[in-house]
N, C-alpha and C. Protein backbone atom coordinates (compact mmCIF):
# COMPACT_ATOMS: atom_id res chain seq x y z
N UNK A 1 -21.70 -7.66 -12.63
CA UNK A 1 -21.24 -8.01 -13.96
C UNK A 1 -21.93 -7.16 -15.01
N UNK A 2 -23.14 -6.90 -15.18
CA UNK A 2 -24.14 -6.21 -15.99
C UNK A 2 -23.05 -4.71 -15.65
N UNK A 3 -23.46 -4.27 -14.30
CA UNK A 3 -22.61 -2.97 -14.73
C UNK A 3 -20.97 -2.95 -15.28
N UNK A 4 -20.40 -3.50 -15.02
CA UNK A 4 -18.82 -3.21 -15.74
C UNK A 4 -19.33 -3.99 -17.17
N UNK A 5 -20.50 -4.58 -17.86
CA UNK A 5 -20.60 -4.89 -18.94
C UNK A 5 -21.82 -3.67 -19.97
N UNK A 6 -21.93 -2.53 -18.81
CA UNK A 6 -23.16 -1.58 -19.61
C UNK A 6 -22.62 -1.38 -20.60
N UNK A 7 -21.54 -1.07 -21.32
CA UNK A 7 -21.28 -0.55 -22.55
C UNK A 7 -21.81 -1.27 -23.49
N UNK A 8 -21.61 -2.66 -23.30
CA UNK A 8 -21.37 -3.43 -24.24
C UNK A 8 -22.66 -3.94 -24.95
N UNK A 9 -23.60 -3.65 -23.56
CA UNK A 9 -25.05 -4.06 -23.19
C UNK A 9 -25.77 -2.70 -23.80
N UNK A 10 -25.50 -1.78 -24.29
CA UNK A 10 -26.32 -0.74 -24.56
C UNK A 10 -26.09 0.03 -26.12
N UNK A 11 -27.08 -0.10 -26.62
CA UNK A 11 -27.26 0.73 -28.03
C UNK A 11 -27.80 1.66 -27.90
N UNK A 12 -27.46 2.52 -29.01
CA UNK A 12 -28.30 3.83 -29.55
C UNK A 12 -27.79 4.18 -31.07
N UNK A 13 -28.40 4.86 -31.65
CA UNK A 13 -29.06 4.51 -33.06
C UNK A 13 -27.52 5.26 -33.56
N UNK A 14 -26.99 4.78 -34.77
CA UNK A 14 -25.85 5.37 -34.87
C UNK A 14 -24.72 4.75 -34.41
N UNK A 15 -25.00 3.99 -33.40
CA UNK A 15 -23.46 3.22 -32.78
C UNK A 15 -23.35 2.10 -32.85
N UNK A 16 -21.90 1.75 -33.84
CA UNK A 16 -21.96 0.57 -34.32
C UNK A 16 -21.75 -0.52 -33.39
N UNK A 17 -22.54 -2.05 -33.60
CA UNK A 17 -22.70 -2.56 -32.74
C UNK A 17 -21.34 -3.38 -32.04
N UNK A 18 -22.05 -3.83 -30.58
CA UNK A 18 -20.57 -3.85 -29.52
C UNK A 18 -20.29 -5.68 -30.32
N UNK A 19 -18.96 -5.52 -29.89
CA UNK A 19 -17.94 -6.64 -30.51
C UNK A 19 -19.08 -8.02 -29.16
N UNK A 20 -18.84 -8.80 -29.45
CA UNK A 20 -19.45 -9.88 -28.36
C UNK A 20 -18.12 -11.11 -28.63
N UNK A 21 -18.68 -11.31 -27.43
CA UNK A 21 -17.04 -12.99 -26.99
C UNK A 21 -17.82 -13.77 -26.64
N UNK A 22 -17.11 -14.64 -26.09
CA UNK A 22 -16.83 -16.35 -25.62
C UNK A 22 -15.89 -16.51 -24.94
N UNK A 23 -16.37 -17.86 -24.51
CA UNK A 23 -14.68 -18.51 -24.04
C UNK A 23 -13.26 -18.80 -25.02
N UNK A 24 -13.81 -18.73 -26.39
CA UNK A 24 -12.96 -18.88 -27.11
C UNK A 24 -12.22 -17.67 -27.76
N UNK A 25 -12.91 -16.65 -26.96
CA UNK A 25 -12.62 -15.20 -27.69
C UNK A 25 -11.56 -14.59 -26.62
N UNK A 26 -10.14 -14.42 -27.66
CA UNK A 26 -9.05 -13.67 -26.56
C UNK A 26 -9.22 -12.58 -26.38
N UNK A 27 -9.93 -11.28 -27.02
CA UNK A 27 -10.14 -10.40 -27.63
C UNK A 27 -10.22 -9.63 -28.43
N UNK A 28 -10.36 -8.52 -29.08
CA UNK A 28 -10.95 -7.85 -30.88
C UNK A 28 -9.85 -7.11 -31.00
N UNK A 29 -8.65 -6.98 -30.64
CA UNK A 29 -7.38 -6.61 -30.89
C UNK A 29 -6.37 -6.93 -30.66
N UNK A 30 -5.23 -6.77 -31.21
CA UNK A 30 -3.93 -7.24 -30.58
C UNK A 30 -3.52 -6.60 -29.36
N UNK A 31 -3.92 -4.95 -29.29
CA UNK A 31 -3.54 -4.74 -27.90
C UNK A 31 -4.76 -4.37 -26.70
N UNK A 32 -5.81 -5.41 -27.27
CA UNK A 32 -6.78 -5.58 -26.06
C UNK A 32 -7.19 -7.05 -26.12
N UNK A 33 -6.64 -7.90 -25.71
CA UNK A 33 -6.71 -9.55 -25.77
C UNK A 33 -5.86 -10.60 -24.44
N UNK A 34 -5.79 -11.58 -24.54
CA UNK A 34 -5.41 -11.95 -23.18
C UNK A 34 -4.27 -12.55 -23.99
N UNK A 35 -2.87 -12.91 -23.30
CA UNK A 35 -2.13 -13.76 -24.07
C UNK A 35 -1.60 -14.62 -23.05
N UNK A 36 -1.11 -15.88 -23.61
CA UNK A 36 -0.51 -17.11 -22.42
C UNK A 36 0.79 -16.55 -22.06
N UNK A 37 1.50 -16.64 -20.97
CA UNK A 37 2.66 -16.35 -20.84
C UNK A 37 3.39 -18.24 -20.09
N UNK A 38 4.21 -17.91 -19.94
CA UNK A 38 4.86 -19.76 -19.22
C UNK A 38 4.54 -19.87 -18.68
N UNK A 39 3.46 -18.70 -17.20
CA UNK A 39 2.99 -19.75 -16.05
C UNK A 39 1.48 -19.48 -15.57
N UNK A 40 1.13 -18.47 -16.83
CA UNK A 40 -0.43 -17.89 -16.64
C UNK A 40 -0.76 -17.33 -17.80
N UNK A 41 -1.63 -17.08 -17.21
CA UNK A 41 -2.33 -15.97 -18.37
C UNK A 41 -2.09 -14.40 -18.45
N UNK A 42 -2.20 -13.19 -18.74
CA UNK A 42 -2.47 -12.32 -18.94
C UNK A 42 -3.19 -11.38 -19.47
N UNK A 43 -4.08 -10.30 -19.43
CA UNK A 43 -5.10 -9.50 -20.12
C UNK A 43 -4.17 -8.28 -20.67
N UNK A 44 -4.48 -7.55 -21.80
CA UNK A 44 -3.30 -6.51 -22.39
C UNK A 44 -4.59 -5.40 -22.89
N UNK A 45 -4.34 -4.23 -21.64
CA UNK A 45 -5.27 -3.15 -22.40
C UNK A 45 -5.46 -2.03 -22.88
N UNK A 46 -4.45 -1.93 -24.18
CA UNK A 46 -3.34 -0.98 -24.26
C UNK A 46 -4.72 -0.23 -25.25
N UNK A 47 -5.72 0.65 -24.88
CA UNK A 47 -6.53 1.72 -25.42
C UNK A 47 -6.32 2.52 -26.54
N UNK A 48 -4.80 2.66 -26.42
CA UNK A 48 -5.08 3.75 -27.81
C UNK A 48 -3.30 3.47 -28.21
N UNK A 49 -2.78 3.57 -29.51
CA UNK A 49 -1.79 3.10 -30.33
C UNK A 49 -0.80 4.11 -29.60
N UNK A 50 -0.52 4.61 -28.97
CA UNK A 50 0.44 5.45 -28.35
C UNK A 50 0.80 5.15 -27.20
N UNK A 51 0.26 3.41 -26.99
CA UNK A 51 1.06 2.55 -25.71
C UNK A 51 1.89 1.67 -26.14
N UNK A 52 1.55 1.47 -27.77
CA UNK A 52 2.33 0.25 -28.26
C UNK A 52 3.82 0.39 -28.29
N UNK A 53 4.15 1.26 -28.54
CA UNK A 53 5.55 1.72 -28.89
C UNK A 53 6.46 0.93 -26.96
N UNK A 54 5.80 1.78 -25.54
CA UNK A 54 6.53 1.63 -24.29
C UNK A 54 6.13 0.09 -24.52
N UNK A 55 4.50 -0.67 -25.39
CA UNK A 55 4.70 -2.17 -25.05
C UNK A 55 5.88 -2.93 -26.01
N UNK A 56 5.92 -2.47 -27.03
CA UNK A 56 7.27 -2.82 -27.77
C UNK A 56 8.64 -3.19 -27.00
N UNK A 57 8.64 -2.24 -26.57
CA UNK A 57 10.56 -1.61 -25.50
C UNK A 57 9.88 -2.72 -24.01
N UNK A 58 8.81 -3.32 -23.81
CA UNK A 58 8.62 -3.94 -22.60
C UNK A 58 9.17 -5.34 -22.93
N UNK A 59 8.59 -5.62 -24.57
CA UNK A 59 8.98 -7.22 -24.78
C UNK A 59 10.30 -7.08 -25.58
N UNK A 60 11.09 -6.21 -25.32
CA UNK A 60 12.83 -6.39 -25.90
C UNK A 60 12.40 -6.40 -27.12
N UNK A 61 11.15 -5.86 -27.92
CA UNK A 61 11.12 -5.72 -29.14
C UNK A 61 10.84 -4.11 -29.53
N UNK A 62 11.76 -3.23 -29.46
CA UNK A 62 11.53 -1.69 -29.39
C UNK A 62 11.61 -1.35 -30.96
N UNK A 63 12.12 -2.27 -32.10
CA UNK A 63 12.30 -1.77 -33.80
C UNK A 63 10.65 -2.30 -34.47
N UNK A 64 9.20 -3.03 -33.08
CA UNK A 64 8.67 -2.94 -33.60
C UNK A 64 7.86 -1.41 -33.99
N UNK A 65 7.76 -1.19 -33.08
CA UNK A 65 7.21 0.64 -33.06
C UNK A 65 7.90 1.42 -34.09
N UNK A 66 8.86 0.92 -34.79
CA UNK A 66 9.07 1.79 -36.05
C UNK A 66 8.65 1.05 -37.80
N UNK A 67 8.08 -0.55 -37.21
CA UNK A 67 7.51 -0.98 -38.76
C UNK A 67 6.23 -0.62 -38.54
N UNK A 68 5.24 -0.13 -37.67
CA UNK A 68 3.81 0.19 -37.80
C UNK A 68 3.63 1.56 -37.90
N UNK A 69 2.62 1.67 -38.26
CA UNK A 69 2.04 3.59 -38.37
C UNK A 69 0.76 2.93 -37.13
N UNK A 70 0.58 4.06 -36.34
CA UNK A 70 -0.11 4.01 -35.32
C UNK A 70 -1.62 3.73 -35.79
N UNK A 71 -2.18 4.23 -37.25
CA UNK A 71 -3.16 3.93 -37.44
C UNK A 71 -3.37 1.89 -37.69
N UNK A 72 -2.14 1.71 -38.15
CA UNK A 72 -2.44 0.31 -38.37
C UNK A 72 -2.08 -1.11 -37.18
N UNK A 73 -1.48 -0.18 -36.17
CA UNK A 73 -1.47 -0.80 -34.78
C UNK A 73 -3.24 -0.82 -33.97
N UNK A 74 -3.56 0.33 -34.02
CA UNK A 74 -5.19 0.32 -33.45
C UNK A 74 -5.95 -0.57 -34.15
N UNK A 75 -5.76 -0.68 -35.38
CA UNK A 75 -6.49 -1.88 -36.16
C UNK A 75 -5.99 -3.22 -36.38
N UNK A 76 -4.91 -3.43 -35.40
CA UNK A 76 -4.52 -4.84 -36.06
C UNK A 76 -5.16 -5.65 -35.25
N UNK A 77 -5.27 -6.73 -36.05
CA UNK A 77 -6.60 -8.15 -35.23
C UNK A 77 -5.91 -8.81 -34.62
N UNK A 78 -6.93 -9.40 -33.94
CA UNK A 78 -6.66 -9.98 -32.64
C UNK A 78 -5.86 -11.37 -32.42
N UNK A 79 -6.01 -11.78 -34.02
CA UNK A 79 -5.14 -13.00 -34.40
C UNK A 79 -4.48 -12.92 -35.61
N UNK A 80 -4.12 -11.12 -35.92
CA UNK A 80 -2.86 -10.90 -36.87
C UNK A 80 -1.58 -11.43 -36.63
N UNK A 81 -0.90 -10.77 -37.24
CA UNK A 81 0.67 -10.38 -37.20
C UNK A 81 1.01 -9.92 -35.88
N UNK A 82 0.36 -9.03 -35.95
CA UNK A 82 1.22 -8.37 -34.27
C UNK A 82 0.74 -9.15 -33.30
N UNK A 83 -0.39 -9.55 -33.34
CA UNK A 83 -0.78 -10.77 -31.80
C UNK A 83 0.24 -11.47 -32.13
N UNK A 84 0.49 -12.11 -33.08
CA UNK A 84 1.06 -13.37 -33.04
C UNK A 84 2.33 -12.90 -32.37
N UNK A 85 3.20 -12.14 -33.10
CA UNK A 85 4.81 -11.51 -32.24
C UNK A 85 4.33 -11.09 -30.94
N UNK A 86 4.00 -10.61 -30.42
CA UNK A 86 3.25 -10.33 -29.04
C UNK A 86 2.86 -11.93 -28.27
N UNK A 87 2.19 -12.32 -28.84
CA UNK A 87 2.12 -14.22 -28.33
C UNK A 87 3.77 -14.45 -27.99
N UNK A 88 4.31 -14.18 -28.97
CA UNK A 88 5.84 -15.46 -29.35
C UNK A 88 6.58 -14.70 -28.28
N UNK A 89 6.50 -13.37 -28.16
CA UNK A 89 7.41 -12.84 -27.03
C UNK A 89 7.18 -12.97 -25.61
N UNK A 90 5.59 -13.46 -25.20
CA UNK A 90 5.26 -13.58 -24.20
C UNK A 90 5.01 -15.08 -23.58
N UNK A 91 5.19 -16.04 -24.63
CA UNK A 91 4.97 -17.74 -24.37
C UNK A 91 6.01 -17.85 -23.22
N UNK A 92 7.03 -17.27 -23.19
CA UNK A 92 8.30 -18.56 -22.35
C UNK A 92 8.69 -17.19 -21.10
N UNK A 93 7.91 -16.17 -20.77
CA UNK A 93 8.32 -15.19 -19.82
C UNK A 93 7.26 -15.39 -19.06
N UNK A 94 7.76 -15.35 -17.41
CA UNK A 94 6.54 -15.58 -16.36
C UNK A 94 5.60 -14.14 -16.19
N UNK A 95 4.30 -14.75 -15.64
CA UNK A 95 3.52 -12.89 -15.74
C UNK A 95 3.81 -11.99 -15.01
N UNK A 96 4.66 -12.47 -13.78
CA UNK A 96 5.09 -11.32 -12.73
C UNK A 96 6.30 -10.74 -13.44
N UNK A 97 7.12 -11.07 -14.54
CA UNK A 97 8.17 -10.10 -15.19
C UNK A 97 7.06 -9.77 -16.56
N UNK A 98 6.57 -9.99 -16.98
CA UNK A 98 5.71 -9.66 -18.19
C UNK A 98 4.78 -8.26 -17.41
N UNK A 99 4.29 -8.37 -16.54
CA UNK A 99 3.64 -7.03 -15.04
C UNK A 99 4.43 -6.43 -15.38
N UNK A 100 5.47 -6.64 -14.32
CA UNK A 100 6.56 -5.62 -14.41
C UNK A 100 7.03 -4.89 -15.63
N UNK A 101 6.94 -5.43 -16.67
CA UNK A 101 7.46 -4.35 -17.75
C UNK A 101 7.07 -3.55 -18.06
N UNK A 102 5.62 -4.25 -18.33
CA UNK A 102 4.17 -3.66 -18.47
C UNK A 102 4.07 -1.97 -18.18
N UNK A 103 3.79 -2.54 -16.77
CA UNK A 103 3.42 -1.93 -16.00
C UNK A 103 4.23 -0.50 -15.82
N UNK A 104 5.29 -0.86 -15.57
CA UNK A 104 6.38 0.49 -14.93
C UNK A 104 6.61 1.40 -16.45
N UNK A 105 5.99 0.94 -17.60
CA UNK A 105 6.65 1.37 -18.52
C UNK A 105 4.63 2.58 -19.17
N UNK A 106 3.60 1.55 -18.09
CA UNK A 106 2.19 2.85 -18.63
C UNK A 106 1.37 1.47 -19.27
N UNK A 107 1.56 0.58 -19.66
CA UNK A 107 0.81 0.10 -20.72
C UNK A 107 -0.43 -0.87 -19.47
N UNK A 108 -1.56 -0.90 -19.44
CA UNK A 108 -2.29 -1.83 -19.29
C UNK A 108 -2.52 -2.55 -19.45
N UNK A 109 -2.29 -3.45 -18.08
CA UNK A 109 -2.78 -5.19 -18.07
C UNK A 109 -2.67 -5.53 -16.93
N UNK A 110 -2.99 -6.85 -17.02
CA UNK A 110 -3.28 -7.49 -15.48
C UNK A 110 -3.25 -9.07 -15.91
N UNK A 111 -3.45 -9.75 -14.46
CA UNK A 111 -2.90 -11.47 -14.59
C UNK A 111 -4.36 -12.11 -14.97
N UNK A 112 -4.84 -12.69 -15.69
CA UNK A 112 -5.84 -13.14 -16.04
C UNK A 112 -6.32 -14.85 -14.83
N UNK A 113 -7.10 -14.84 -14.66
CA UNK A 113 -7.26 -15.53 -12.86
C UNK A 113 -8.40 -16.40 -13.59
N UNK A 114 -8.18 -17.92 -13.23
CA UNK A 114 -9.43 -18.78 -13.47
C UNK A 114 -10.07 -18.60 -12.37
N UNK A 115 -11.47 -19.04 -12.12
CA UNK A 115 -12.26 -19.18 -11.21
C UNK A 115 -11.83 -19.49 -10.07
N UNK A 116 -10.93 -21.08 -9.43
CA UNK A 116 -10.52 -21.46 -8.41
C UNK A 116 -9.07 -20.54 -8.30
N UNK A 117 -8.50 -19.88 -8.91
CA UNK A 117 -7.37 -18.67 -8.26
C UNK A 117 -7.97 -17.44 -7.20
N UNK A 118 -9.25 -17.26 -7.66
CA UNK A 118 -9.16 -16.10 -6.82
C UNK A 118 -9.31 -16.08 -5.66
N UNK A 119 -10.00 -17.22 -5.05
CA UNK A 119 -10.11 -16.68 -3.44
C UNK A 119 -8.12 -16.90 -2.72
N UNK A 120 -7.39 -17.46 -3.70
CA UNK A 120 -6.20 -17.40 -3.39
C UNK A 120 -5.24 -16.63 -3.64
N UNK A 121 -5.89 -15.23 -4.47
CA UNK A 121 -4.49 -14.06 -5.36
C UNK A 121 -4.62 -13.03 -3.93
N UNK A 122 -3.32 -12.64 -3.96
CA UNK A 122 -3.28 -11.88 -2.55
C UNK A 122 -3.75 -10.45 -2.87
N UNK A 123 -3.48 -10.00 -3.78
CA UNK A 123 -4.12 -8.80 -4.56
C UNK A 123 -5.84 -8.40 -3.74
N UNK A 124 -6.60 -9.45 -4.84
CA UNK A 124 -8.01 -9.44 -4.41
C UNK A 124 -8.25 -9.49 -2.56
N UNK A 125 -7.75 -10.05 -2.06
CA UNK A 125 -7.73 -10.55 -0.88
C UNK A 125 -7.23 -9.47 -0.15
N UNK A 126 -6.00 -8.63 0.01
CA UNK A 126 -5.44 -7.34 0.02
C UNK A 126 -6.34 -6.00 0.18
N UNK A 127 -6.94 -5.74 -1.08
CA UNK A 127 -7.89 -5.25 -1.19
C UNK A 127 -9.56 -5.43 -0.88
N UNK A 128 -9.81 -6.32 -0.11
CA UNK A 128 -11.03 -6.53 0.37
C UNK A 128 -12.53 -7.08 -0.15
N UNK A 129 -11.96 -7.94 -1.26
CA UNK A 129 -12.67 -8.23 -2.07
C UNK A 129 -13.56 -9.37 -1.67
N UNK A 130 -13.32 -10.13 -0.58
CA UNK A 130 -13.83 -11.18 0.14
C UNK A 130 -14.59 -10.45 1.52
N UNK A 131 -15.61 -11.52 1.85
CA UNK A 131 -15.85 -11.43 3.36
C UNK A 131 -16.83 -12.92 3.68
N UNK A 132 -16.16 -13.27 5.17
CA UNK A 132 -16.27 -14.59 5.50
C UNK A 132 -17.88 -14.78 6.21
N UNK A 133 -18.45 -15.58 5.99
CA UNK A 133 -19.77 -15.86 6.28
C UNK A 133 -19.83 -17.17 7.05
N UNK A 134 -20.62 -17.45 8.05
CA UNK A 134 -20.36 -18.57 8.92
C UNK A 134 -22.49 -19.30 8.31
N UNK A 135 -22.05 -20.52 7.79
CA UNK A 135 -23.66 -20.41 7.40
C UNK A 135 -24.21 -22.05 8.04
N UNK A 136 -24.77 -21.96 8.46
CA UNK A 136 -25.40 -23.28 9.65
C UNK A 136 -25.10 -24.72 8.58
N UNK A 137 -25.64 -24.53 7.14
CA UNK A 137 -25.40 -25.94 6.53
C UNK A 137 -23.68 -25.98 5.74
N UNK A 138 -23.47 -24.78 5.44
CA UNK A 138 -21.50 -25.05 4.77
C UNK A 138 -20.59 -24.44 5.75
N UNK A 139 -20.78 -24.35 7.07
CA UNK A 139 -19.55 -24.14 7.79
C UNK A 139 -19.45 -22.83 7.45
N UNK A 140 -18.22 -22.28 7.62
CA UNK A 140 -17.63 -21.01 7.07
C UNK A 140 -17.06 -20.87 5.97
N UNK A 141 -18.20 -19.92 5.07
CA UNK A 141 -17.72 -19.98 3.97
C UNK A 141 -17.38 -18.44 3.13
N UNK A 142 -16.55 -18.16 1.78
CA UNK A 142 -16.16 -17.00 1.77
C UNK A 142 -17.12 -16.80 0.13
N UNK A 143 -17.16 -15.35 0.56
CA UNK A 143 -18.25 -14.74 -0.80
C UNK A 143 -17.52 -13.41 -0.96
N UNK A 144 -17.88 -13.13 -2.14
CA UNK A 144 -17.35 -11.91 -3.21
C UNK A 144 -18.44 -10.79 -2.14
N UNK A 145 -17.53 -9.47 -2.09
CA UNK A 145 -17.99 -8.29 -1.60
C UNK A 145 -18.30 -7.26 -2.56
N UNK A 146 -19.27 -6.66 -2.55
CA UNK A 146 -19.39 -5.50 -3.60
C UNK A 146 -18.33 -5.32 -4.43
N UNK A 147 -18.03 -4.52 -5.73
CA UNK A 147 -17.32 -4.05 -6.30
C UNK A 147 -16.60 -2.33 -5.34
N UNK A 148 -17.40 -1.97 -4.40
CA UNK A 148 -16.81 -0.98 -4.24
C UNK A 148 -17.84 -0.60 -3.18
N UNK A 149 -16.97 0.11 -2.09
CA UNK A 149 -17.47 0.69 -1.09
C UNK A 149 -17.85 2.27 -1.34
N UNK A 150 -18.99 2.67 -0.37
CA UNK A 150 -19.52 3.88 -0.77
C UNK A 150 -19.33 4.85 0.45
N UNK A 151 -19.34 6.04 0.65
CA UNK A 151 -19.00 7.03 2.19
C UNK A 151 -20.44 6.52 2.59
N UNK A 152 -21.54 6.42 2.02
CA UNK A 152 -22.54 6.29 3.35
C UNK A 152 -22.91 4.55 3.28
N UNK A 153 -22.34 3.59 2.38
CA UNK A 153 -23.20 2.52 2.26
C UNK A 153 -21.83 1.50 2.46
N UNK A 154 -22.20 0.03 2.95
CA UNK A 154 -21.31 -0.44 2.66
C UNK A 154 -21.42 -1.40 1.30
N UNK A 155 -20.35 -2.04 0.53
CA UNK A 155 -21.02 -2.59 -0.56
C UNK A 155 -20.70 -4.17 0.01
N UNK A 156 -21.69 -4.44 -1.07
CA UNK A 156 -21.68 -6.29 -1.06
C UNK A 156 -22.70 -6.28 -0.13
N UNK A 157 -22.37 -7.86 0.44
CA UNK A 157 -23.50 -7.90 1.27
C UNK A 157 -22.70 -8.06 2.68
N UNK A 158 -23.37 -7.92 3.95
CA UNK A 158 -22.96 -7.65 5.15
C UNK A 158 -23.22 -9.11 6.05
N UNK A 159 -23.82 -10.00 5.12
CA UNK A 159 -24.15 -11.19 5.89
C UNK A 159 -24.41 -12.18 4.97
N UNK A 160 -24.21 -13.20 5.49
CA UNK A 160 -25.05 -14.52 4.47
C UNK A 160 -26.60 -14.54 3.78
N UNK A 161 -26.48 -15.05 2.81
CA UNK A 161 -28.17 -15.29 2.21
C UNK A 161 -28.95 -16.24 3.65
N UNK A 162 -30.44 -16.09 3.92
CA UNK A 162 -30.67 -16.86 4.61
C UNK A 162 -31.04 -17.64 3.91
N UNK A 163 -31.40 -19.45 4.75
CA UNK A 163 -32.07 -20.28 4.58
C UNK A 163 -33.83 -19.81 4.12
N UNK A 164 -33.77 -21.12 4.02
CA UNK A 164 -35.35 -20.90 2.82
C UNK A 164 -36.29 -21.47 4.04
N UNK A 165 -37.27 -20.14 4.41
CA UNK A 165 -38.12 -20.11 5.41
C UNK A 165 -37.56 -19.41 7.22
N UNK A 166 -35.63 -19.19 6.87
CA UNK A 166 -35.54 -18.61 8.29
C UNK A 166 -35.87 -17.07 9.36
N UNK A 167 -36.48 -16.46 8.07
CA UNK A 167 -37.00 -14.85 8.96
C UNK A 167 -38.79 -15.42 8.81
N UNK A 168 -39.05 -16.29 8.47
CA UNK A 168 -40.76 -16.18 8.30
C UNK A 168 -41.25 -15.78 9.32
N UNK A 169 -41.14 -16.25 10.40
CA UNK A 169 -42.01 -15.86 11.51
C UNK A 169 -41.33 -13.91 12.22
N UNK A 170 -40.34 -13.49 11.94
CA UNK A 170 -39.81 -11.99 11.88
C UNK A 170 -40.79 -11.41 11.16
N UNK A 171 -40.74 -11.90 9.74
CA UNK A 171 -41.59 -10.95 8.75
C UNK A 171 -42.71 -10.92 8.65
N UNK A 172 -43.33 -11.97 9.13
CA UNK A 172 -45.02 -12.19 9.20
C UNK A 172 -45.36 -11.32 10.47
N UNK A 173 -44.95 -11.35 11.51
CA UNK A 173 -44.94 -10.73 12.79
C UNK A 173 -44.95 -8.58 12.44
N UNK A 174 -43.84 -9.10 11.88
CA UNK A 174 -43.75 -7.42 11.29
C UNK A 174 -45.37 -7.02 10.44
N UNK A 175 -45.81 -7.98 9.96
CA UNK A 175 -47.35 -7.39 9.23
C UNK A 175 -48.67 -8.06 10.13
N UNK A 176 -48.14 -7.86 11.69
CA UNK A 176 -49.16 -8.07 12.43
C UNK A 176 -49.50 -9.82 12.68
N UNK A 177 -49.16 -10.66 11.79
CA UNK A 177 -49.70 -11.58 11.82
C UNK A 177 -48.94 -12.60 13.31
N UNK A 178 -49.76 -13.31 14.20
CA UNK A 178 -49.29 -13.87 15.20
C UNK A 178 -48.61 -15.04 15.30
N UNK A 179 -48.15 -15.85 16.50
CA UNK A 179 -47.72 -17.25 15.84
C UNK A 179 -48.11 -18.43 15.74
């Protein structure tokens, strides 16, 4: 978490300071914020004002890209005008056609996942984001794997945490000591 949050986590003299959230915070723009759609959520991470226009033509609203100047799309807030039309177009459409428009058309985003969704989105699961651990007091249970595998390392962890006190006599042994 710290690393996909270094940016946000790091100053230097000159750079103005990073925006900070909450749970109550959708995000610091209209086209970087999460919005409800009818059967989920969604994240929208449209970087620079020259996505808004393909996100316009995604929500059947293509005459908005001709009332903004691109400078005042990068700056519009997160609970302006344009969130709000962006909200109203996305309340009553499910997120797998809200993806799809998205998506095929360049603009960034993704399905926004509460806590108990993920060990169930086939995506994460697909991609290898789990691995199953068999642990003497919870049965078999499943844990988050690294963010990313390396050519010489593997990531995450390769086994369960142990119990509290189960290598003692391994590791004491390893510094000579007997039993």
């Amino acid at each position: 978490s710290v690393l996909f949050q270094s940016g946000e986590l790091t100053g230097s003299e000159g750079r103005p300071p990073s925006p900070t959230g909450g749970r109550a915070v959708l995000g610091f723009s209209a086209l970087r914020r999460f919005y409800q759609c009818a059967d989920g959520w969604i994240g929208i991470a449209a970087a620079n004002p020259e996505q808004f226009q393909p996100l316009a033509a995604a929500l059947g609203h293509a005459e908005w890209a001709g009332r903004m100047t691109a400078e005042r799309v990068a700056t519009a807030p997160a609970n302006g005008e344009l969130a709000g039309r962006i909200a109203a177009a996305l309340e009553a459409m499910p997120v797998a056609d809200v993806l799809d428009r998205l998506l095929t058309r360049g603009v960034p985003a993704a399905p926004a996942r509460r806590h108990e969704e993920l060990f169930t989105d086939h995506w994460l699961a697909a991609n290898g984001f789990f691995r199953g651990y068999d642990d003497p007091q919870f049965g078999h249970i499943r844990g988050i794997t690294g963010y990313a595998d390396w050519g010489r390392s593997i990531g995450g962890f390769p086994r369960r945490a142990p119990a509290v006190g189960e290598h003692t006599r391994e590791i004491l042994e390893e510094f000579g000591m007997g039993a």
